[in-house]
Protein backbone atom coordinates (compact mmCIF):
# COMPACT_ATOMS: atom_id res chain seq x y z
CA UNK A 1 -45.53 -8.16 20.00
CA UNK A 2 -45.29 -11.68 18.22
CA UNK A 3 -43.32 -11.61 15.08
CA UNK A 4 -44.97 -13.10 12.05
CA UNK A 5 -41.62 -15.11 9.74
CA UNK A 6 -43.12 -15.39 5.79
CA UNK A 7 -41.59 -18.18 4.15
CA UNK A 8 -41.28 -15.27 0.56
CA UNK A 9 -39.20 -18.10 -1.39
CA UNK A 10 -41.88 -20.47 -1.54
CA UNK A 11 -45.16 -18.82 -0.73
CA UNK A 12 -44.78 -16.00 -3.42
CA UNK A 13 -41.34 -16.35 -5.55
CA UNK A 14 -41.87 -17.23 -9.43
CA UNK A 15 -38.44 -18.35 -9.30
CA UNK A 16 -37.13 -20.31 -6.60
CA UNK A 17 -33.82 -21.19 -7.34
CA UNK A 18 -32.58 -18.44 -9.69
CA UNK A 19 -30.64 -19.72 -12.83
CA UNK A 20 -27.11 -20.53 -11.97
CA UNK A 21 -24.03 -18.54 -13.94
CA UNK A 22 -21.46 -20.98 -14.94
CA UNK A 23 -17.72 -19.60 -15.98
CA UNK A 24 -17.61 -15.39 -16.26
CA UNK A 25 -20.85 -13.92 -16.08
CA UNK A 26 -21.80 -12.45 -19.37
CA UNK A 27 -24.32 -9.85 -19.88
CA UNK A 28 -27.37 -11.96 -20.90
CA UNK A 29 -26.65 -13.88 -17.83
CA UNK A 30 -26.98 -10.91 -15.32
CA UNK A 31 -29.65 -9.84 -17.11
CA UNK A 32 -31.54 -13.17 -17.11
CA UNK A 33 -30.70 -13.32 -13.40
CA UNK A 34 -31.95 -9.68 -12.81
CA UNK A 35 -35.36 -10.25 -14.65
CA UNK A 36 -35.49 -13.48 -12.33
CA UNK A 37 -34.72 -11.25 -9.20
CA UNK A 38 -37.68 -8.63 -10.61
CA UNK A 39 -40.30 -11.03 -11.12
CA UNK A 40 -39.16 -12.17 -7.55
CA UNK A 41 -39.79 -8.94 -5.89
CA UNK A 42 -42.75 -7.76 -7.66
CA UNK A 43 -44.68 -11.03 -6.69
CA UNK A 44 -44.80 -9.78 -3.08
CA UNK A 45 -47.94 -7.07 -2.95
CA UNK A 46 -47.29 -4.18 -1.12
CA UNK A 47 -48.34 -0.12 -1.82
CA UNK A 48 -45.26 1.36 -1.69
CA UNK A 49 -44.46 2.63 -4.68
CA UNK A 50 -47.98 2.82 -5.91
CA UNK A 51 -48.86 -0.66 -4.83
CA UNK A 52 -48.76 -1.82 -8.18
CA UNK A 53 -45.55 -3.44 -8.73
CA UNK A 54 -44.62 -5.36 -5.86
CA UNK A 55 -41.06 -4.73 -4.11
CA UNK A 56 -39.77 -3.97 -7.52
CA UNK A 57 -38.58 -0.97 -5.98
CA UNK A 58 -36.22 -3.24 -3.79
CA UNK A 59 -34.34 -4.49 -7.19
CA UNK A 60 -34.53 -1.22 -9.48
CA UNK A 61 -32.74 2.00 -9.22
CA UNK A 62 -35.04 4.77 -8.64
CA UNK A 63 -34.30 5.97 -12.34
CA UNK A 64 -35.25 2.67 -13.36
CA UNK A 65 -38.12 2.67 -11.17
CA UNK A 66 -39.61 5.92 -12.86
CA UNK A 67 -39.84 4.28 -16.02
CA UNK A 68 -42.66 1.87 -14.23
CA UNK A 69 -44.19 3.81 -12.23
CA UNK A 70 -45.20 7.63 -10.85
CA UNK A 71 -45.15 7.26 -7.74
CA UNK A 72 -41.40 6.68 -5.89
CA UNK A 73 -40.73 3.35 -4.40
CA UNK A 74 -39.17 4.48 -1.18
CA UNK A 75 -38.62 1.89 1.28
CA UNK A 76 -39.61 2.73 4.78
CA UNK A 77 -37.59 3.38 7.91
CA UNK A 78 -37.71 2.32 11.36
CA UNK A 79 -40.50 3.95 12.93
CA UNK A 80 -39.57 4.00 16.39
CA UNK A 81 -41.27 3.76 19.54
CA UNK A 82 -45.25 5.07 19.49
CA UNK A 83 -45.11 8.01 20.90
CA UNK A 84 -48.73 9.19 22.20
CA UNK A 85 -48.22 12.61 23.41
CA UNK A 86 -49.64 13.35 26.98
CA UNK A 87 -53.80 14.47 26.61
CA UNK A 88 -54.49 12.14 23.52
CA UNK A 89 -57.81 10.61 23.65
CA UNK A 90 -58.01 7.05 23.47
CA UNK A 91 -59.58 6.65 20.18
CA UNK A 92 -56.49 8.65 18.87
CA UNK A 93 -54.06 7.07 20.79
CA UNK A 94 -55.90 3.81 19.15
CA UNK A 95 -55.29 5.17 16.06
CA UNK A 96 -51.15 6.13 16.54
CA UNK A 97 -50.88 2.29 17.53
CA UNK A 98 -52.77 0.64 14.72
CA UNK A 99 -50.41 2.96 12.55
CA UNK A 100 -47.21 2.41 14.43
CA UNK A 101 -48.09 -1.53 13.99
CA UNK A 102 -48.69 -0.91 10.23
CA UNK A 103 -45.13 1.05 9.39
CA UNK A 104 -43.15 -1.76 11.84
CA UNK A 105 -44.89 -4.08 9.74
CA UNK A 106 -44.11 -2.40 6.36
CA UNK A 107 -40.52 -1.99 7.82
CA UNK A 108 -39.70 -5.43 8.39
CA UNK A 109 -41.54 -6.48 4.90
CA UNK A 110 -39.33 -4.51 3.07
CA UNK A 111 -36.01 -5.62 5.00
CA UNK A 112 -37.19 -9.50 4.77
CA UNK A 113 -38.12 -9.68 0.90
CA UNK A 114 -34.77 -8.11 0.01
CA UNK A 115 -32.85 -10.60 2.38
CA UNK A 116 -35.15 -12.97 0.70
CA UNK A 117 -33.82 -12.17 -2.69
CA UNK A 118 -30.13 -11.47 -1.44
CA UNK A 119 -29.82 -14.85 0.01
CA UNK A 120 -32.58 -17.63 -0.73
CA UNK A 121 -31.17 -20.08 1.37
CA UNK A 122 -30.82 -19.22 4.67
């Protein structure tokens, strides 16, 4: 399977370079810096969490993350192998692979934004 490498910072990021702290941080600071971080993450469409905010989930607690939205941002896990048990049709077994494709995708989404935002310069 080819892997697919999204350049996040530049294609989607409001904030490339995220404003530098200078001496102690003070608490406008970090939370100038964590407003940067959110407008980061929620730039990058995806429907976990209700697809309406982004990877905001990524940045927020989950507490936090109830106050914008219903629906839970959980971020996915590793799917696995596809596992097509023995008898499937082919149309099904179709199926189990498009969706196998999609979560691996979703996985590595998730993992690559937040490195994204974790570390900006690679």
């Amino acid at each position: 399977m080819a892997s697919t490498s999204i350049a996040y910072i530049t294609t989607y990021f409001q904030y490339k370079t995220l404003t530098k702290i200078h001496g102690a941080p003070t608490y406008e600071a970090l939370q100038e810096m964590k407003d940067q971080l959110k407008a980061n993450a929620a730039s990058v469409n995806t429907n976990l969490g209700g697809g309406a905010n982004g990877h905001l989930g990524i940045v927020l607690t989950p507490t936090e993350y109830r106050n914008v939205s219903n629906t839970p941002y959980t971020r996915p896990n590793h799917p696995g192998r596809a596992v097509v048990p023995a008898g499937t049709t082919n149309h099904e077994a179709s199926r189990i692979h498009r969706q196998h494709t999609e979560d691996l995708r979703e996985f590595r989404e998730a993992i690559d934004v937040k490195q994204a935002l974790i570390n900006p310069h690679p």
